[in-house]
Protein backbone atom coordinates (compact mmCIF):
# COMPACT_ATOMS: atom_id res chain seq x y z
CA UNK A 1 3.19 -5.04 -1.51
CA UNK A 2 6.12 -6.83 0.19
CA UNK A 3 6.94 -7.11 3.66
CA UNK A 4 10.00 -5.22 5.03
CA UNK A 5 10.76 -8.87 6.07
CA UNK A 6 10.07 -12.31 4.11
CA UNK A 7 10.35 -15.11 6.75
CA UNK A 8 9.11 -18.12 4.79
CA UNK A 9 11.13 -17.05 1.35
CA UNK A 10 14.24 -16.22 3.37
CA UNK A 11 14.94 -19.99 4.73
CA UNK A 12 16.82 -22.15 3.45
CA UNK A 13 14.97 -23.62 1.11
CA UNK A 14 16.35 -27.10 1.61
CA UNK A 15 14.58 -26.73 4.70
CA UNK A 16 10.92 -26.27 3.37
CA UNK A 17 11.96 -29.38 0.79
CA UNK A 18 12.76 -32.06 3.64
CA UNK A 19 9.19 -33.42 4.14
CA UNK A 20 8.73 -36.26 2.12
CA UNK A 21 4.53 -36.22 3.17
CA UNK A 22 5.13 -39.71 4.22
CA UNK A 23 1.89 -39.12 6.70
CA UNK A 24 4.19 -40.61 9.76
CA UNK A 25 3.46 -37.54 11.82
CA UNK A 26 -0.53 -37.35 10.88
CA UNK A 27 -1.36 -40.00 13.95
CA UNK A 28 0.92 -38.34 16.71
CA UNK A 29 -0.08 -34.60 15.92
CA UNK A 30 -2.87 -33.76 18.33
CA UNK A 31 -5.02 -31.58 16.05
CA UNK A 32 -4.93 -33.61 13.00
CA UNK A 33 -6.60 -36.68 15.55
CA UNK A 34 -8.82 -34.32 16.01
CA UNK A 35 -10.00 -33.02 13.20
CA UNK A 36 -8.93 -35.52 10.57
CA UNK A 37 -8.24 -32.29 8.33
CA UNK A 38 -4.71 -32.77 6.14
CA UNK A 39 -4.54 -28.89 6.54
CA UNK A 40 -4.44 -29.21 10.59
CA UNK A 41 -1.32 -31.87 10.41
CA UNK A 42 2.55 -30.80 9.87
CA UNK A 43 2.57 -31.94 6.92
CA UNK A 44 -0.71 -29.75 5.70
CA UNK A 45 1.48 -26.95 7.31
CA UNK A 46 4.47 -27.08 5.70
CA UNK A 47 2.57 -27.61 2.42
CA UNK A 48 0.96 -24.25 3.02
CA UNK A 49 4.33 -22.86 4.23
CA UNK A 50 5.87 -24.14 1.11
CA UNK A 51 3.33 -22.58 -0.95
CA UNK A 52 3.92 -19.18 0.49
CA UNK A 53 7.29 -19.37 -0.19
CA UNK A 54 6.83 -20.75 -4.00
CA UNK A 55 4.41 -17.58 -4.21
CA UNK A 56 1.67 -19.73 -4.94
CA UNK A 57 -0.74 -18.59 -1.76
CA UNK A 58 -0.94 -15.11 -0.34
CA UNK A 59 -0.51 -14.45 3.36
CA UNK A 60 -4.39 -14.50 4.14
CA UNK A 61 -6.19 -14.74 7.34
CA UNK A 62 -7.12 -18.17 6.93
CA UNK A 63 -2.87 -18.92 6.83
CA UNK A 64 -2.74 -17.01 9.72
CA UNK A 65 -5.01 -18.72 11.85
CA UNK A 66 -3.65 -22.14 10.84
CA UNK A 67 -0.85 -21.66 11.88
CA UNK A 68 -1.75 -20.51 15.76
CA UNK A 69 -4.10 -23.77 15.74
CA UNK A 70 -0.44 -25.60 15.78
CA UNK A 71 -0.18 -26.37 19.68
CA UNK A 72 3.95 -26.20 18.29
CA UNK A 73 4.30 -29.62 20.45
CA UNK A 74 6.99 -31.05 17.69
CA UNK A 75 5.80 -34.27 18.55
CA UNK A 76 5.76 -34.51 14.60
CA UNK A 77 9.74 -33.90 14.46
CA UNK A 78 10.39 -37.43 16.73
CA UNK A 79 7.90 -39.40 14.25
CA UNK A 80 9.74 -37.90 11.47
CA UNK A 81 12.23 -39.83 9.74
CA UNK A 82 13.48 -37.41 7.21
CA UNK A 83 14.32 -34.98 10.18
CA UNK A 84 12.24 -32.04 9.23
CA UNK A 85 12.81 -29.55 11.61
CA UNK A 86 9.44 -28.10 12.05
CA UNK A 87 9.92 -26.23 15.24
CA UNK A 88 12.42 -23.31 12.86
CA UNK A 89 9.39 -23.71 9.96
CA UNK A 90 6.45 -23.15 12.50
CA UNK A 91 8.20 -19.77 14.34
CA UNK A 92 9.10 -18.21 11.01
CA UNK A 93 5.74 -18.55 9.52
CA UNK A 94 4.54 -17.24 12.74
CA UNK A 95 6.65 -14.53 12.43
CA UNK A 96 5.88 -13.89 8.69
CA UNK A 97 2.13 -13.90 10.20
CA UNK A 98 3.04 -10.99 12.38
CA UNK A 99 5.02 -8.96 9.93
CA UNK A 100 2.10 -8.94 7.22
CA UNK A 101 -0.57 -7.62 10.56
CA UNK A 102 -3.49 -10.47 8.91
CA UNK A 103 -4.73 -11.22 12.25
CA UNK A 104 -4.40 -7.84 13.83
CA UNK A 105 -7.28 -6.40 15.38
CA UNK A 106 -7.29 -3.79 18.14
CA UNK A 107 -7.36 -6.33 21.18
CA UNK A 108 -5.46 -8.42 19.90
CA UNK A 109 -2.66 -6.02 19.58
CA UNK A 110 -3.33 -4.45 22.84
CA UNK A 111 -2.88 -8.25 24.40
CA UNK A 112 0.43 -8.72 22.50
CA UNK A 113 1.87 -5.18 23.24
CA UNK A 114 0.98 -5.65 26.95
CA UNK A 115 2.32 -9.41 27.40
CA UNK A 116 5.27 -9.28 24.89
CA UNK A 117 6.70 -6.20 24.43
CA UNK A 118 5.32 -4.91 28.10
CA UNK A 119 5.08 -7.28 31.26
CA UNK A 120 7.56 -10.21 29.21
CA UNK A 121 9.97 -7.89 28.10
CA UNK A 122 10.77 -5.79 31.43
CA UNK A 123 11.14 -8.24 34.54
CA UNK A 124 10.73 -6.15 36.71
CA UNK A 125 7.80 -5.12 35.40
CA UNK A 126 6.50 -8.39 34.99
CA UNK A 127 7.82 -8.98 39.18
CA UNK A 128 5.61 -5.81 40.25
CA UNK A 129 2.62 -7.45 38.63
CA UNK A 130 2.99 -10.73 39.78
CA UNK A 131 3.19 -8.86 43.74
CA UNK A 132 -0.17 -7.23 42.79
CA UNK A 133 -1.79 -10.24 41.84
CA UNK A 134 0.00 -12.35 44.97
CA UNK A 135 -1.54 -9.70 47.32
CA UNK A 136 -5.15 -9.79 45.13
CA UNK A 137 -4.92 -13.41 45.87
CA UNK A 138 -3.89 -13.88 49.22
CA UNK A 139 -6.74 -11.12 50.34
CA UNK A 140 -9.44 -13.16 48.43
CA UNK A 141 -10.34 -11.10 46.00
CA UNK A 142 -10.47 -13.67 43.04
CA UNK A 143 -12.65 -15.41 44.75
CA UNK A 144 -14.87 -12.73 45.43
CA UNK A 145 -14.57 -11.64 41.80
CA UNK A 146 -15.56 -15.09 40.60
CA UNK A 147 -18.57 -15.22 43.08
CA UNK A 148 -19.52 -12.25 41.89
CA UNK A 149 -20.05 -12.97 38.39
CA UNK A 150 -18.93 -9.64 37.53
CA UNK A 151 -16.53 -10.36 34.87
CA UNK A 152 -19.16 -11.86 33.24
CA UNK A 153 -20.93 -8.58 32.64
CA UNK A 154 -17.63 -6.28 31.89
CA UNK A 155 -15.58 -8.84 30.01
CA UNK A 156 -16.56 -12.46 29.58
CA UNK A 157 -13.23 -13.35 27.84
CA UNK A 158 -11.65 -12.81 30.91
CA UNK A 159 -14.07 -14.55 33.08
CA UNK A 160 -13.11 -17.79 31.63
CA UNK A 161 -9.57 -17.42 31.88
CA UNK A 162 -9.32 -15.68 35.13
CA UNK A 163 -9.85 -18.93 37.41
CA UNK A 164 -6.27 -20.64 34.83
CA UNK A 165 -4.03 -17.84 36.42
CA UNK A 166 -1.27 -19.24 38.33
CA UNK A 167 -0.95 -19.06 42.42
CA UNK A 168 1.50 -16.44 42.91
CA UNK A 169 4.38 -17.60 45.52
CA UNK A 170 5.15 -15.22 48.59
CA UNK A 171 8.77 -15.39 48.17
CA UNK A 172 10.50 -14.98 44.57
CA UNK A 173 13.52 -16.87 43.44
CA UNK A 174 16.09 -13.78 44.28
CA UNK A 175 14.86 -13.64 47.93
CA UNK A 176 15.37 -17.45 48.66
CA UNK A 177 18.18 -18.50 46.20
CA UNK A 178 21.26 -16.69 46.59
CA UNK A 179 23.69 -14.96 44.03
CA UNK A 180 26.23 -17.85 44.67
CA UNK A 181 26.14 -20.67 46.60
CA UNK A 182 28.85 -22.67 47.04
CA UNK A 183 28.54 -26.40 49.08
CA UNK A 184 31.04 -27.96 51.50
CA UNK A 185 32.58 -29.56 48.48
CA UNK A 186 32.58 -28.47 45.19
CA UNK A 187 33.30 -30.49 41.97
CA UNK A 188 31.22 -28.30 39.51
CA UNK A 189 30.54 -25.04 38.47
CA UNK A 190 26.56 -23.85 36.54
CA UNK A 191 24.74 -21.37 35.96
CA UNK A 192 21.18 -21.30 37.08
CA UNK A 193 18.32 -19.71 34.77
CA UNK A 194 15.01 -18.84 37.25
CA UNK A 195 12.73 -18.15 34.49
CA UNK A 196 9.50 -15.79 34.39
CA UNK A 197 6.60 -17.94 35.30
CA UNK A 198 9.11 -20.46 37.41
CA UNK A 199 10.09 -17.40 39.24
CA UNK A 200 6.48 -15.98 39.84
CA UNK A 201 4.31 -19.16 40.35
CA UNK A 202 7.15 -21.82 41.21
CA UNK A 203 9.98 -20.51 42.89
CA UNK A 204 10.03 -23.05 45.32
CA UNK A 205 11.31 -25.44 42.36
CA UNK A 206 13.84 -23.15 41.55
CA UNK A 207 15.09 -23.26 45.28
CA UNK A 208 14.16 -27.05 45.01
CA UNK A 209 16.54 -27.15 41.51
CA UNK A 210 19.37 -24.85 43.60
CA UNK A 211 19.31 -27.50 46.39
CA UNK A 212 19.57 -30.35 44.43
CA UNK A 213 22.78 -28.97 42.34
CA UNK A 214 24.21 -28.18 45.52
CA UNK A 215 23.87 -31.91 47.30
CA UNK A 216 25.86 -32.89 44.31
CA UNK A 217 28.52 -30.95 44.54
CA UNK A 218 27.87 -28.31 42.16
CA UNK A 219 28.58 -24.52 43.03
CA UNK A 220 25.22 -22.31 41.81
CA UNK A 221 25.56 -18.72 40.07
CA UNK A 222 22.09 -17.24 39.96
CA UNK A 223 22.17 -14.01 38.33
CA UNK A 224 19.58 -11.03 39.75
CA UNK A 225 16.66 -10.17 38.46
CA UNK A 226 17.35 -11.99 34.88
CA UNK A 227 14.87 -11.33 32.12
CA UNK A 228 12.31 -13.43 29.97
CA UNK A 229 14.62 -15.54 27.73
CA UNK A 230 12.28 -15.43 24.96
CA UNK A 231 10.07 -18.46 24.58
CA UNK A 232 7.17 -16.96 24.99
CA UNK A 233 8.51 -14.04 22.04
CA UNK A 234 10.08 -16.63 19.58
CA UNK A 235 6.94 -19.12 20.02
CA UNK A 236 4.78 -16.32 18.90
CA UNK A 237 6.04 -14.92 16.42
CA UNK A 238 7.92 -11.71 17.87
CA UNK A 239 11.11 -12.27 16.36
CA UNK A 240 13.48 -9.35 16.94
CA UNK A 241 12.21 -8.90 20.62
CA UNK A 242 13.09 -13.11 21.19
CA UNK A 243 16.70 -11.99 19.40
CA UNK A 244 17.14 -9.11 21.94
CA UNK A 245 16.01 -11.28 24.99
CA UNK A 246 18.39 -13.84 24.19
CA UNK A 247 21.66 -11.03 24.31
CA UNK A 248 20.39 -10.26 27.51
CA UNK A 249 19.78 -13.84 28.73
CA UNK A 250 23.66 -14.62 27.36
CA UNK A 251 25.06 -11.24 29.16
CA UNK A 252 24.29 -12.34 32.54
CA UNK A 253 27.07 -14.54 32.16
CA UNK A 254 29.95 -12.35 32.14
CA UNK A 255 32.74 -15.67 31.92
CA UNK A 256 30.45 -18.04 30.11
CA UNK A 257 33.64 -20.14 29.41
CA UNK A 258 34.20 -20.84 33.03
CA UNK A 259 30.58 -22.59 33.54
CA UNK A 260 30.62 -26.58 33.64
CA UNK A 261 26.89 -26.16 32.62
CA UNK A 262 23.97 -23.33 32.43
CA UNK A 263 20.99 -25.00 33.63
CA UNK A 264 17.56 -24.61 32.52
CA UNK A 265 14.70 -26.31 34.90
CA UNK A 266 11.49 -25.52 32.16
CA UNK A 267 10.77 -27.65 29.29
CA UNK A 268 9.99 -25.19 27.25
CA UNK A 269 12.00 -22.70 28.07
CA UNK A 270 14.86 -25.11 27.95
CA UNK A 271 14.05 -26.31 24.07
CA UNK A 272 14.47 -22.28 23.13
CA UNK A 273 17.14 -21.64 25.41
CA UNK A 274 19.25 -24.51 22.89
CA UNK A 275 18.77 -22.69 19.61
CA UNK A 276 20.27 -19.29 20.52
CA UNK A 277 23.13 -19.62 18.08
CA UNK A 278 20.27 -19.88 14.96
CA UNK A 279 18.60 -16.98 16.52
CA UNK A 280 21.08 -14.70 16.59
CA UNK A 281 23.48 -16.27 13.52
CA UNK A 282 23.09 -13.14 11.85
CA UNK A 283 24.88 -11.50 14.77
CA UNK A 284 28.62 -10.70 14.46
CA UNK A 285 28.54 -9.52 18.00
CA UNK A 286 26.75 -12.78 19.47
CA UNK A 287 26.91 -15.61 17.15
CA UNK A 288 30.25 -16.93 18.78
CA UNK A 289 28.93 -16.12 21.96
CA UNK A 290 25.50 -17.96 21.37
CA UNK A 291 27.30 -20.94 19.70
CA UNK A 292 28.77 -21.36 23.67
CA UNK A 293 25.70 -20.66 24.98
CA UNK A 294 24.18 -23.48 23.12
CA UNK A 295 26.76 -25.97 24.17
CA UNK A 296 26.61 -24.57 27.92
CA UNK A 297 22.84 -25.34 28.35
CA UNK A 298 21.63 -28.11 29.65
CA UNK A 299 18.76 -29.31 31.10
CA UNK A 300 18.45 -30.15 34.94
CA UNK A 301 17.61 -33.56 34.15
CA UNK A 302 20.31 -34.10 31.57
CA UNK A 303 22.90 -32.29 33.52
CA UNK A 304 22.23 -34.85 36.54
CA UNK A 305 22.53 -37.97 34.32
CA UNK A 306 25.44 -36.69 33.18
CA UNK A 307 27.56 -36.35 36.21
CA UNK A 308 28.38 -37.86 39.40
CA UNK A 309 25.40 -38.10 41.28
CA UNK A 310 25.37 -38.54 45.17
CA UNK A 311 23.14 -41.38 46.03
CA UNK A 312 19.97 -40.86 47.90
CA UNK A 313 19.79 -41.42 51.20
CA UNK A 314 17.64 -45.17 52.01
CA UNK A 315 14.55 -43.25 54.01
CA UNK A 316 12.74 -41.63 51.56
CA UNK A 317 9.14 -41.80 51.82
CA UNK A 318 6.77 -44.29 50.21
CA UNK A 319 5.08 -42.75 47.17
CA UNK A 320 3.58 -43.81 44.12
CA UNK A 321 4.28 -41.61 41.12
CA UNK A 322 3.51 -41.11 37.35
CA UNK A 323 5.53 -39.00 34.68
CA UNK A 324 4.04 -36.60 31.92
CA UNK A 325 6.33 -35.41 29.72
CA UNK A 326 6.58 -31.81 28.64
CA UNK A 327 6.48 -32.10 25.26
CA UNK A 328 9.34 -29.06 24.72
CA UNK A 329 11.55 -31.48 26.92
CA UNK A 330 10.64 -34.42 25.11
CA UNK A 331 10.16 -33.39 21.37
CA UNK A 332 12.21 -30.24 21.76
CA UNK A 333 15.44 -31.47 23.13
CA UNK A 334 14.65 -35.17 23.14
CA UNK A 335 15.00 -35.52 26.74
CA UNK A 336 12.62 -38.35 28.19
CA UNK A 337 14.39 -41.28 29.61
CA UNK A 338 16.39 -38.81 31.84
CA UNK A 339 13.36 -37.99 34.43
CA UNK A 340 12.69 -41.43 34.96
CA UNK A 341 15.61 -42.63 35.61
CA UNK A 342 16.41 -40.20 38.29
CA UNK A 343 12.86 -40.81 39.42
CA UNK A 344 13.46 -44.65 39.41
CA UNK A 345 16.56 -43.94 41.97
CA UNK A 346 14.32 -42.46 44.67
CA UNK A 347 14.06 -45.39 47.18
CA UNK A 348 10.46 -45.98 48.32
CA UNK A 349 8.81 -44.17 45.08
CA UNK A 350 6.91 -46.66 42.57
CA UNK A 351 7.13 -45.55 39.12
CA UNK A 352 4.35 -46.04 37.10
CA UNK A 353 3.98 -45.51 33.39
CA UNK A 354 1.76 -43.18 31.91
CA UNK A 355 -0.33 -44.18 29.07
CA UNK A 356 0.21 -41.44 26.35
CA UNK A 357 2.80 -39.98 28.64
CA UNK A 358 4.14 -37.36 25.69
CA UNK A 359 0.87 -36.37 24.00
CA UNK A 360 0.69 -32.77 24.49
CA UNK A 361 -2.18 -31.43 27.25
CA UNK A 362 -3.31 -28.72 25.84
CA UNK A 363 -1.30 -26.00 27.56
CA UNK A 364 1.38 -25.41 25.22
CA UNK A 365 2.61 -21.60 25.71
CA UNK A 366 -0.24 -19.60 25.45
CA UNK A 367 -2.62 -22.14 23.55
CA UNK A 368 -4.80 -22.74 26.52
CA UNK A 369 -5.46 -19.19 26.25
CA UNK A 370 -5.64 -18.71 22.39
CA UNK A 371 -7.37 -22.15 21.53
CA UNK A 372 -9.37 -22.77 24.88
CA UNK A 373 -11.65 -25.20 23.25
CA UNK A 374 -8.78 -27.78 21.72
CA UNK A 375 -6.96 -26.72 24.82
CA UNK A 376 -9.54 -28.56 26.74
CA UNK A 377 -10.26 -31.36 24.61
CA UNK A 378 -6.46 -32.23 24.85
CA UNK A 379 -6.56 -31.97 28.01
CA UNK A 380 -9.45 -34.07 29.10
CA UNK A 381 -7.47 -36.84 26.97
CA UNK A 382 -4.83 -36.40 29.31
CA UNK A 383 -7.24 -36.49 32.41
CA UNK A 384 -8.62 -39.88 31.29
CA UNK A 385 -5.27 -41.22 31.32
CA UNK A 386 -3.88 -40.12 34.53
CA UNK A 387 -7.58 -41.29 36.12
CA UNK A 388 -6.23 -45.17 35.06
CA UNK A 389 -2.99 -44.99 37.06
CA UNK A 390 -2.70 -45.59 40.81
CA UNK A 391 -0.24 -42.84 41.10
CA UNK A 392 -0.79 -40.41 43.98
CA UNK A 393 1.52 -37.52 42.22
CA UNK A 394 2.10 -36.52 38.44
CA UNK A 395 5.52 -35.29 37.85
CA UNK A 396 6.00 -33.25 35.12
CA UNK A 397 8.90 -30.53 34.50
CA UNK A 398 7.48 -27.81 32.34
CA UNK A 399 5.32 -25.01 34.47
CA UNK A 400 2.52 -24.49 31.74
CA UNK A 401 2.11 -28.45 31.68
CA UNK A 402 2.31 -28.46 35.31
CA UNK A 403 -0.43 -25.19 35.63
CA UNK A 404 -3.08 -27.01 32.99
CA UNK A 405 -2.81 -30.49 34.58
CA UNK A 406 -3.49 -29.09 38.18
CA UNK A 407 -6.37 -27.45 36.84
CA UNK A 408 -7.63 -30.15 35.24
CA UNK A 409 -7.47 -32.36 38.65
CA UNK A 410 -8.85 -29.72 40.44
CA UNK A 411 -11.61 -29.50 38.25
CA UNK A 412 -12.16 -33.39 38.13
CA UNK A 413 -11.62 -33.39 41.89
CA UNK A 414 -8.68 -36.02 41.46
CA UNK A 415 -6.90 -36.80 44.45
CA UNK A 416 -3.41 -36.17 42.84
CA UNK A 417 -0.31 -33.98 43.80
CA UNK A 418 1.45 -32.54 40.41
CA UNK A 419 5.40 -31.66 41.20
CA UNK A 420 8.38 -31.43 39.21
CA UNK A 421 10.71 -34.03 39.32
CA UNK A 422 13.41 -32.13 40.85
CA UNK A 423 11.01 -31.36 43.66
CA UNK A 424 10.73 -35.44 44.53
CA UNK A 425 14.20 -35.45 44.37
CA UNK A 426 15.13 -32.32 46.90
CA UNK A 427 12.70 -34.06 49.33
CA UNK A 428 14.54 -37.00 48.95
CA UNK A 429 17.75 -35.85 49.90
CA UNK A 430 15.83 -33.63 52.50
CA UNK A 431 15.03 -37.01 54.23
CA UNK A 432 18.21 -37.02 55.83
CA UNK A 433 20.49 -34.55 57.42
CA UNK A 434 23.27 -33.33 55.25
CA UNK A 435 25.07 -30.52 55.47
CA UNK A 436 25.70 -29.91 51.52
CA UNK A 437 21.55 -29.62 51.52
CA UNK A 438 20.17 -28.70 55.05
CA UNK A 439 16.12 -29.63 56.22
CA UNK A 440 14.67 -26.23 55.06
């Protein structure tokens, strides 16, 4: 019986036919090094997306599951040459996945109902929980739990993911970022995007991101409360609930026109946030609006490189300092030279190059979750390359890349500070007194 929905036969199917299974993207894709198996690389993928759509293979289980051992890095569409743009393939056979219910089981579900449709779809919601968990943390509890071992008895799943959640700031972004802020003087005009995990577990690099607009001369609109802007939903298959996030994400922004730029401070985030106008193309009501959108956004680094930038004051402290790129920012929306650069203008910080800077570590949405055990092993790659540098902090702009690497130095016990680049650059022009970005 068919779907109500066809995903993989409703493409284009120019799209499915652009792989030429030249192999280039079999050495850079990080399961296919590791298992050596044509059906783990892209082009094993779309081969078995293609077949779908050819009716030649059945949506089975064994599909399924293929396609969530894809970390969805896209490192495969920069080695491309014929431009296959995996990233659209890879969500709609996620999606088609989901609509045929071949991995379904009762937890499963529950897990998806409660983190998609639930906690991801209501931010408030999702804001409540993540003041519950700061207050579980700050009182000890975890560690207690932990200690205790009892997870181990009532659900060992949990046990092993319960020491990956995120520290939970005190403050989030709405109580330390106003709704506008304007500086002395003002040559631009954004629109700042907060995010769901940035807002939870890293609001002080959204205040960090705010700061740094506003030393260079840029006037800051940061809507309340905004909602998830459906990563997390698109990257996972939930199609219509990614469409409906991305009409909210676009209505916060009553005079989108008026913007110079809408700026995004999350990799990943950032590579979805581009493609609204293909999401919701089908829209009469938001396809003009999204094709704006899509113009509008731009990524903090990109934005920066692209404007006037006020030069950093001379007495910035000494640091040394490595780069990992996220690989959303870097495959996604092929933004890599931009951090270093700005990085490479802080005076005092010594940039060092990271071997195997843009292979993926493991995090990758969800994966570290999903896939724990390839989670890891990318990871540990990554480890053993940041152990050869001399760097004393990893900078790295994407918060699930910036959540897996800390916990893989804490685990190692490596004497490195992870930060996002913007953060290196707020304390740089917090070295001197300005009143466009006052010592906070």
């Amino acid at each position: 019986m068919l779907s109500a929905k066809n995903f993989l036969k409703e493409l284009d199917y120019s799209v499915l036919q652009q792989c030429m299974h030249c192999g280039m993207c079999l050495p850079v894709c990080p399961t296919y090094t590791t298992t050596k198996k044509e059906r783990n690389s892209p082009r094993g993928r779309i081969s078995l997306m293609r077949a779908v759509a050819d009716d030649e293979l059945r949506i089975s289980e064994a599909f399924g599951e293929e396609m969530y051992y894809c970390l969805g890095c896209l490192a495969c569409t920069t080695a491309c040459p014929a431009g296959v743009d995996y990233a659209n393939l890879f969500e709609n056979a996620r999606a088609q996945v989901e609509e045929e219910g071949i991995l379904d089981t009762p937890e499963r579900s529950f897990w998806r109902w409660l983190t998609l449709k639930v906690l991801f779809s209501h931010p408030r919601l999702l804001r409540a929980s993540g003041r519950l968990l700061y207050h579980y943390q700050q009182l000890k509890l975890d560690e207690l739990i932990r200690k205790s071992g009892l997870l181990n008895w009532i659900v060992p799943e949990l046990a092993k993911l319960e020491p990956m959640t995120p520290k939970i700031c005190h403050c989030f972004s709405d109580t330390i970022i106003k709704e506008r802020e304007i500086p002395r003087e003002s040559r631009y005009k954004v629109g700042f995007l907060s995010g769901c995990v940035q807002d939870l577990a890293f609001s002080d690099v959204n205040r960090d991101t705010v700061d740094v607009l506003l030393a260079n001369r840029c006037e800051v609109v940061t809507p309340r409360v905004q909602p998830c802007c459906g990563s997390l939903h698109g990257h996972n298959g939930a199609h219509e609930l990614a469409k409906d996030l991305a009409r909210k994400t676009i209505d916060q922004f009553d005079d989108l026109g008026s913007f110079d730029a809408i700026i995004s401070n999350a990799g990943g985030c950032g590579s979805h946030l581009k493609h609204y106008h293909r999401l919701l193309a089908d829209d009469p009501d938001y396809a003009e609006k999204a094709s704006l959108w899509d113009s509008k956004l731009k990524d903090i680094h990109e934005f920066l490189t692209m404007i006037e930038r006020v030069p950093f004051p001379s007495t910035a402290g000494q640091q040394n300092v490595t780069y990992h790129d996220s690989c959303h920012l870097c495959h996604g929306q092929k933004i890599s030279q931009q951090p270093r650069d700005l990085l490479k203008l802080i005076p005092g910080l010594k940039f060092e190059e990271l071997p195997e800077a843009n292979h993926c570590c493991g995090s990758a949405g969800i994966y570290n979750i999903t896939q724990p055990e390839e989670s890891q092993r990318q990871l540990d790659r990554k480890l053993d390359q940041l152990a050869k540098t001399r760097s004393e902090t990893v900078a790295t702009a994407n918060p699930g890349c910036h959540l897996q690497i800390q916990n893989g130095i804490n685990g190692r016990q490596l004497e490195k500070r992870v930060a996002h680049p913007i953060t290196l650059l707020a304390e740089a022009y917090r070295s001197q007194a300005s009143e466009s970005l006052p010592k906070r």
